[in-house]
Protein backbone atom coordinates (compact mmCIF):
# COMPACT_ATOMS: atom_id res chain seq x y z
CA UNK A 1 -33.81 84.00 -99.77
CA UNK A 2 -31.78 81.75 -97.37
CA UNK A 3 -28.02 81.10 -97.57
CA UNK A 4 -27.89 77.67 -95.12
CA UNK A 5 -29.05 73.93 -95.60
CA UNK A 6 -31.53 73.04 -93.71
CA UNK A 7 -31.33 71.25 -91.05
CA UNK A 8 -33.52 68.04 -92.83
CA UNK A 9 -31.29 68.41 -96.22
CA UNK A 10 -28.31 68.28 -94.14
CA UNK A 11 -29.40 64.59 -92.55
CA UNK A 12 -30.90 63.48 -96.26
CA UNK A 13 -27.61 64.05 -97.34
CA UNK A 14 -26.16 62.29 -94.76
CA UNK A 15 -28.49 59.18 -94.73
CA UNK A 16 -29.50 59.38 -98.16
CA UNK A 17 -26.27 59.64 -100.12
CA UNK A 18 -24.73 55.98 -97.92
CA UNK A 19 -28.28 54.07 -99.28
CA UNK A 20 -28.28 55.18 -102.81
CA UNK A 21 -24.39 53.78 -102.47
CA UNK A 22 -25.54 50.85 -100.88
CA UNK A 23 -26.38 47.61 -103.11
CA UNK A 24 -29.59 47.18 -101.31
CA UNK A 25 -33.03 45.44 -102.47
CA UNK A 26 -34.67 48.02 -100.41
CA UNK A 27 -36.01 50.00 -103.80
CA UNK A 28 -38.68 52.18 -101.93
CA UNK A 29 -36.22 53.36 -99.20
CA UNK A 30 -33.41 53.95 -102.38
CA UNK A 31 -36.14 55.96 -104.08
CA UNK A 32 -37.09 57.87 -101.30
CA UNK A 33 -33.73 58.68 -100.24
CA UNK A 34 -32.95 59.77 -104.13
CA UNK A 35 -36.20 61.90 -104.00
CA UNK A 36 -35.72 63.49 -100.72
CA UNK A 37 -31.99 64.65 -101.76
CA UNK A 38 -33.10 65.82 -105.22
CA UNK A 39 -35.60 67.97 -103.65
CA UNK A 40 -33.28 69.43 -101.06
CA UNK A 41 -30.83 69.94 -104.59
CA UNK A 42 -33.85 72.11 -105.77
CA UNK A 43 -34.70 74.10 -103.21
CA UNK A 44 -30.90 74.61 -101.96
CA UNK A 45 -29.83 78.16 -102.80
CA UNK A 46 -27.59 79.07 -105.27
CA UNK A 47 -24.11 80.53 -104.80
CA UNK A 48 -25.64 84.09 -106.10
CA UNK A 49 -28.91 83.97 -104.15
CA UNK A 50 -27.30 82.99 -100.72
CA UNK A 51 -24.63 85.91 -100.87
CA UNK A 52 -27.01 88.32 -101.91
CA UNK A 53 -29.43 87.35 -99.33
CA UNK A 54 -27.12 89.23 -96.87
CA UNK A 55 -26.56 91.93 -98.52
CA UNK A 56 -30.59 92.53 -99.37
CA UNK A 57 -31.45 91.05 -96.07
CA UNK A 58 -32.95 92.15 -93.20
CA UNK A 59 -30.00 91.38 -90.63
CA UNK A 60 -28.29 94.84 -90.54
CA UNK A 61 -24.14 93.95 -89.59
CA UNK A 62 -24.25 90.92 -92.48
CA UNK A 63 -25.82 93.31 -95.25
CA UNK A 64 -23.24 95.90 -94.04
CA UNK A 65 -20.34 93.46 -94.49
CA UNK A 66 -21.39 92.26 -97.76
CA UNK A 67 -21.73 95.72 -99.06
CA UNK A 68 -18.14 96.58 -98.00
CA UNK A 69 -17.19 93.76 -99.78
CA UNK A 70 -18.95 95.39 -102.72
CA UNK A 71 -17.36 98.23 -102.24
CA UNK A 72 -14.03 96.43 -102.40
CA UNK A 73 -15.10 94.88 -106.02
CA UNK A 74 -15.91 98.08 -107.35
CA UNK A 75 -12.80 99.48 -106.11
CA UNK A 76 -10.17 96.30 -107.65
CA UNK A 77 -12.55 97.27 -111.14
CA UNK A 78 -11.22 100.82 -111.14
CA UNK A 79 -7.68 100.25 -109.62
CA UNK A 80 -7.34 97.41 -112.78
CA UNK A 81 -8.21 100.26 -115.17
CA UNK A 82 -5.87 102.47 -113.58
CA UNK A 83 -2.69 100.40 -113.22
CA UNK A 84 -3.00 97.51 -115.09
CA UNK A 85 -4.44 98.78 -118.98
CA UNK A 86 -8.25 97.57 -118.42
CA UNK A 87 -9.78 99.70 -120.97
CA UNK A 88 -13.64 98.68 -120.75
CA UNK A 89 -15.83 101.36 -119.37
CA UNK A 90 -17.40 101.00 -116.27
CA UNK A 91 -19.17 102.82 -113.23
CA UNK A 92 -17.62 105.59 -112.17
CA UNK A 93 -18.61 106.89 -109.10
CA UNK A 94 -17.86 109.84 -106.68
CA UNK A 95 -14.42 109.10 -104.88
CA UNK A 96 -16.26 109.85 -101.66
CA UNK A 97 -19.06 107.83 -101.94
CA UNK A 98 -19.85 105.40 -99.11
CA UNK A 99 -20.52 102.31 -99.37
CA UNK A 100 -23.87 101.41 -98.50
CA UNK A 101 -24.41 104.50 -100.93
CA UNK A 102 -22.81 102.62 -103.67
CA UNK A 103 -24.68 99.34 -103.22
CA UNK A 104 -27.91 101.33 -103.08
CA UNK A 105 -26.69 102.82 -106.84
CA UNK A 106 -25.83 98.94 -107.93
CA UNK A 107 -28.94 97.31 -106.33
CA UNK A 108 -31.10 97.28 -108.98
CA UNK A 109 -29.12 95.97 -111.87
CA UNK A 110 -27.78 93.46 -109.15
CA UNK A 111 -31.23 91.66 -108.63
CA UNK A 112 -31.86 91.41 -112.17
CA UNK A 113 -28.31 89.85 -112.33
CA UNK A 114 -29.18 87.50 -109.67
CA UNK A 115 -32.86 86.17 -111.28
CA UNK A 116 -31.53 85.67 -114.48
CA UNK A 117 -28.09 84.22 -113.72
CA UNK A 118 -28.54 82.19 -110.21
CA UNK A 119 -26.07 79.99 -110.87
CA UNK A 120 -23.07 82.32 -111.00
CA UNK A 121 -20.96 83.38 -108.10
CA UNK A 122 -22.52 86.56 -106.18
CA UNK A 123 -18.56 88.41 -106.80
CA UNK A 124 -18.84 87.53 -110.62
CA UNK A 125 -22.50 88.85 -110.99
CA UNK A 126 -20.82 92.11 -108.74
CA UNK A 127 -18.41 92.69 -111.46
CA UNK A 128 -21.12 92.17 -114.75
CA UNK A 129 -23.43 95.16 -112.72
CA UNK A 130 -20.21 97.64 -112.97
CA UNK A 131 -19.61 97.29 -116.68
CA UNK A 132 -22.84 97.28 -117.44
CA UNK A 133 -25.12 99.34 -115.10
CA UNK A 134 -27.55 101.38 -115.89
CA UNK A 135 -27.39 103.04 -112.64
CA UNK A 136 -24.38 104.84 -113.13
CA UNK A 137 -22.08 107.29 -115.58
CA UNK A 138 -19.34 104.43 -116.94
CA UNK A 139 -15.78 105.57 -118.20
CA UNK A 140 -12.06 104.28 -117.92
CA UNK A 141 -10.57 105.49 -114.56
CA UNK A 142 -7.36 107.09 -114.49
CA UNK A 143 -6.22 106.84 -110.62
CA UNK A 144 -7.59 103.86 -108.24
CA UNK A 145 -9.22 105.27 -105.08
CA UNK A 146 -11.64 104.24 -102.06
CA UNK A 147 -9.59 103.48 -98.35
CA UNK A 148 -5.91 104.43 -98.30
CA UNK A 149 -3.64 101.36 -97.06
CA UNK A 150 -2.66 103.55 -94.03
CA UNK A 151 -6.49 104.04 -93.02
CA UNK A 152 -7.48 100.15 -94.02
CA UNK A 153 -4.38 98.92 -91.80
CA UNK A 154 -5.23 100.89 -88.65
CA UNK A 155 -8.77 99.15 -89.07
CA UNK A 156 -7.45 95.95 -89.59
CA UNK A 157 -5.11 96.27 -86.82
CA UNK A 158 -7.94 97.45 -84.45
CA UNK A 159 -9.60 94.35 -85.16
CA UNK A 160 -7.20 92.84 -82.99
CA UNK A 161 -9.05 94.01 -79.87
CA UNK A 162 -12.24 94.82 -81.73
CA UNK A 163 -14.47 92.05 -83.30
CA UNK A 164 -16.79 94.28 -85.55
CA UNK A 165 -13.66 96.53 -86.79
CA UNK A 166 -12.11 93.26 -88.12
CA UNK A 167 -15.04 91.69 -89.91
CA UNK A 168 -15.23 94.94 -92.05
CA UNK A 169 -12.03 94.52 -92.78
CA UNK A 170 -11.48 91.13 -94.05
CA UNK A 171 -15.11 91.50 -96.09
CA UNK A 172 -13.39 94.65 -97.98
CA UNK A 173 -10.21 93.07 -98.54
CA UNK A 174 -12.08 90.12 -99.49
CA UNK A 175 -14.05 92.40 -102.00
CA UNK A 176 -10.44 93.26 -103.02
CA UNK A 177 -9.05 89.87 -103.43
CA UNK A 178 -11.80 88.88 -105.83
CA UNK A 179 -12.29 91.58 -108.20
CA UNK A 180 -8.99 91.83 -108.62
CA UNK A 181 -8.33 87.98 -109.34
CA UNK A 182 -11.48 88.51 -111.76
CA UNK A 183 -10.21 91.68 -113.38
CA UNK A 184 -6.04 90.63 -113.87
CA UNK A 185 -6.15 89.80 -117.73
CA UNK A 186 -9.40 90.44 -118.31
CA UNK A 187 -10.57 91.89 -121.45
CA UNK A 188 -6.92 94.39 -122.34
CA UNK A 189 -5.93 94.21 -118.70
CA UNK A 190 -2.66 93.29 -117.79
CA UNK A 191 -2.29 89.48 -116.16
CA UNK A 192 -0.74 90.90 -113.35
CA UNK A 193 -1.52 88.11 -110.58
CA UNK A 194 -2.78 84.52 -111.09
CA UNK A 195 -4.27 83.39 -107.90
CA UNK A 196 -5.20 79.56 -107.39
CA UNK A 197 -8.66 78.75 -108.07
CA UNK A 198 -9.29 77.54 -104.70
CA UNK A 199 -9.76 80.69 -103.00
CA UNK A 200 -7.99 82.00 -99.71
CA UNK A 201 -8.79 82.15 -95.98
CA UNK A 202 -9.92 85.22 -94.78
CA UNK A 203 -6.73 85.37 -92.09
CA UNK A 204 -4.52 84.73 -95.20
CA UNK A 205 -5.99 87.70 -97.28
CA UNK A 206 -5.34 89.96 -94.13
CA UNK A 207 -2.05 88.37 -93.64
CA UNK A 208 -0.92 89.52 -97.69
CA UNK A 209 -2.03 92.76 -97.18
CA UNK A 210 -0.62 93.46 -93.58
CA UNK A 211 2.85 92.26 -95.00
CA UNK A 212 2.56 94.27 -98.19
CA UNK A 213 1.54 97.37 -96.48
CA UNK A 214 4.65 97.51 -93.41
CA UNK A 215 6.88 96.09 -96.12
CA UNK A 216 7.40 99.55 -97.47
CA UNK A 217 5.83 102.03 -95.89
CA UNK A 218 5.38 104.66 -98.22
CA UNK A 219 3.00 102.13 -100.18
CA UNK A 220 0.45 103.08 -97.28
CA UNK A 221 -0.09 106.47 -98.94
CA UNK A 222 -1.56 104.59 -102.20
CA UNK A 223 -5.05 103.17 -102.24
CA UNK A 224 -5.71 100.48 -100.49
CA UNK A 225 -6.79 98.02 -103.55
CA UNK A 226 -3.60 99.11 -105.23
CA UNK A 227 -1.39 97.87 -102.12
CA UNK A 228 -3.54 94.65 -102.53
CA UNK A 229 -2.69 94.39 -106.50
CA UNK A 230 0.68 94.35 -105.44
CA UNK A 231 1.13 91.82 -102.31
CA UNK A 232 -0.98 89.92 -104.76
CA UNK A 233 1.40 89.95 -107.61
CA UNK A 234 4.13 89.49 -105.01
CA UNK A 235 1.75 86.45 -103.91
CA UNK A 236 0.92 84.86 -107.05
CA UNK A 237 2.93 85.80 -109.82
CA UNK A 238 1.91 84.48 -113.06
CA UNK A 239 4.92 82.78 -114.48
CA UNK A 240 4.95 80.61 -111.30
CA UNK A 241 1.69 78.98 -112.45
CA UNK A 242 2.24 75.30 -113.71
């Protein structure tokens, strides 16, 4: 599984898409061009199958960042149960478990996700595998856990001088960010943040939780993903949508 264009799709699309645009007599080079870029449409991956190719791929650092992201999913799931009323079972694991640990638990029911459903987003095939997993005990949790915000933001602040340190933690937080934009109103859960549908920057996710976490700094004692529920609802309050 590969998550990049190639190189040749990449100049199809290029040279292909201004020809089929083009009001040209030149039918064999328009049908070539429309063949060559619905073939590269076939065989490019799908959002699902290009994240999950680094987390079930053979390059160590980008499977470990995409499983802390995971991890971060899983841990927005139980913190929306906790705080904000979601009262469909899901996994439940250990407090304590790691996170490649975790993955390793969700693996299974995450491929089968992924053939069936290729053309969903890899965070939104994440969340299906904790309700419905058959790889783990499922219940309603009661209190969030995973990182505390006081551990998460020395991490994050470390990435400042180290590289590796950072990437884990923006892929967590990112993990964060999305499962709990997924989970806010879903099923019985409270709306308790309505993020734009355009995503955020990776610096910007950072940025939320940094200012949420020094804001008050007894919040750094709470889990991490509950600090994040909170700069998000700060963030993107619902009754601001349009």
């Amino acid at each position: 599984m590969e998550g990049t264009v190639s190189p040749q799709c990449f100049i199809l699309a290029c040279l292909g898409v201004p020809l089929l645009r083009r009001k040209t007599k030149m039918s064999i080079v328009r049908t070539a061009a429309a063949t060559g870029l619905l073939i590269c449409a076939l065989l490019m991956p799908s959002p699902a199958v290009a994240e999950a190719a680094e987390c079930f791929g053979p390059d160590q650092n980008k499977a470990t960042l995409c499983q802390s992201r995971v991890a971060g999913l899983y841990h927005a799931l139980i913190t929306t149960q906790a705080r904000y009323g979601l009262t469909t079972p899901a996994c439940q694991f250990d407090p304590g478990l790691v996170y490649d640990v975790l993955f390793e638990r969700l693996a299974p029911d995450l491929r089968e996700y992924i053939r069936v459903a290729p053309e969903k987003h890899f965070n939104v095939l994440v969340g299906a595998t904790l309700l419905q997993s058959e790889g783990c005990t499922v219940g309603v949790a009661t209190e969030p856990h995973g990182y505390k915000a006081a551990a998460l933001l020395r991490q994050c602040e470390a990435g400042l001088k180290d590289d590796e340190a950072l990437r884990l933690c923006t892929a967590y937080l990112r993990g964060l960010y999305e499962g709990l934009r997924q989970f806010s109103g879903f099923d019985d859960a409270r709306e308790f943040t309505c993020p734009p549908k355009t995503g955020q920057r990776a610096k910007d996710i950072l940025q939320m939780f940094i200012d949420e976490a020094i804001r008050d700094p007894k919040v750094q004692q709470l889990a991490a993903a509950e600090v994040m529920a909170k700069a998000m609802a700060r963030a993107f309050p619902c009754g601001s949508r349009r």
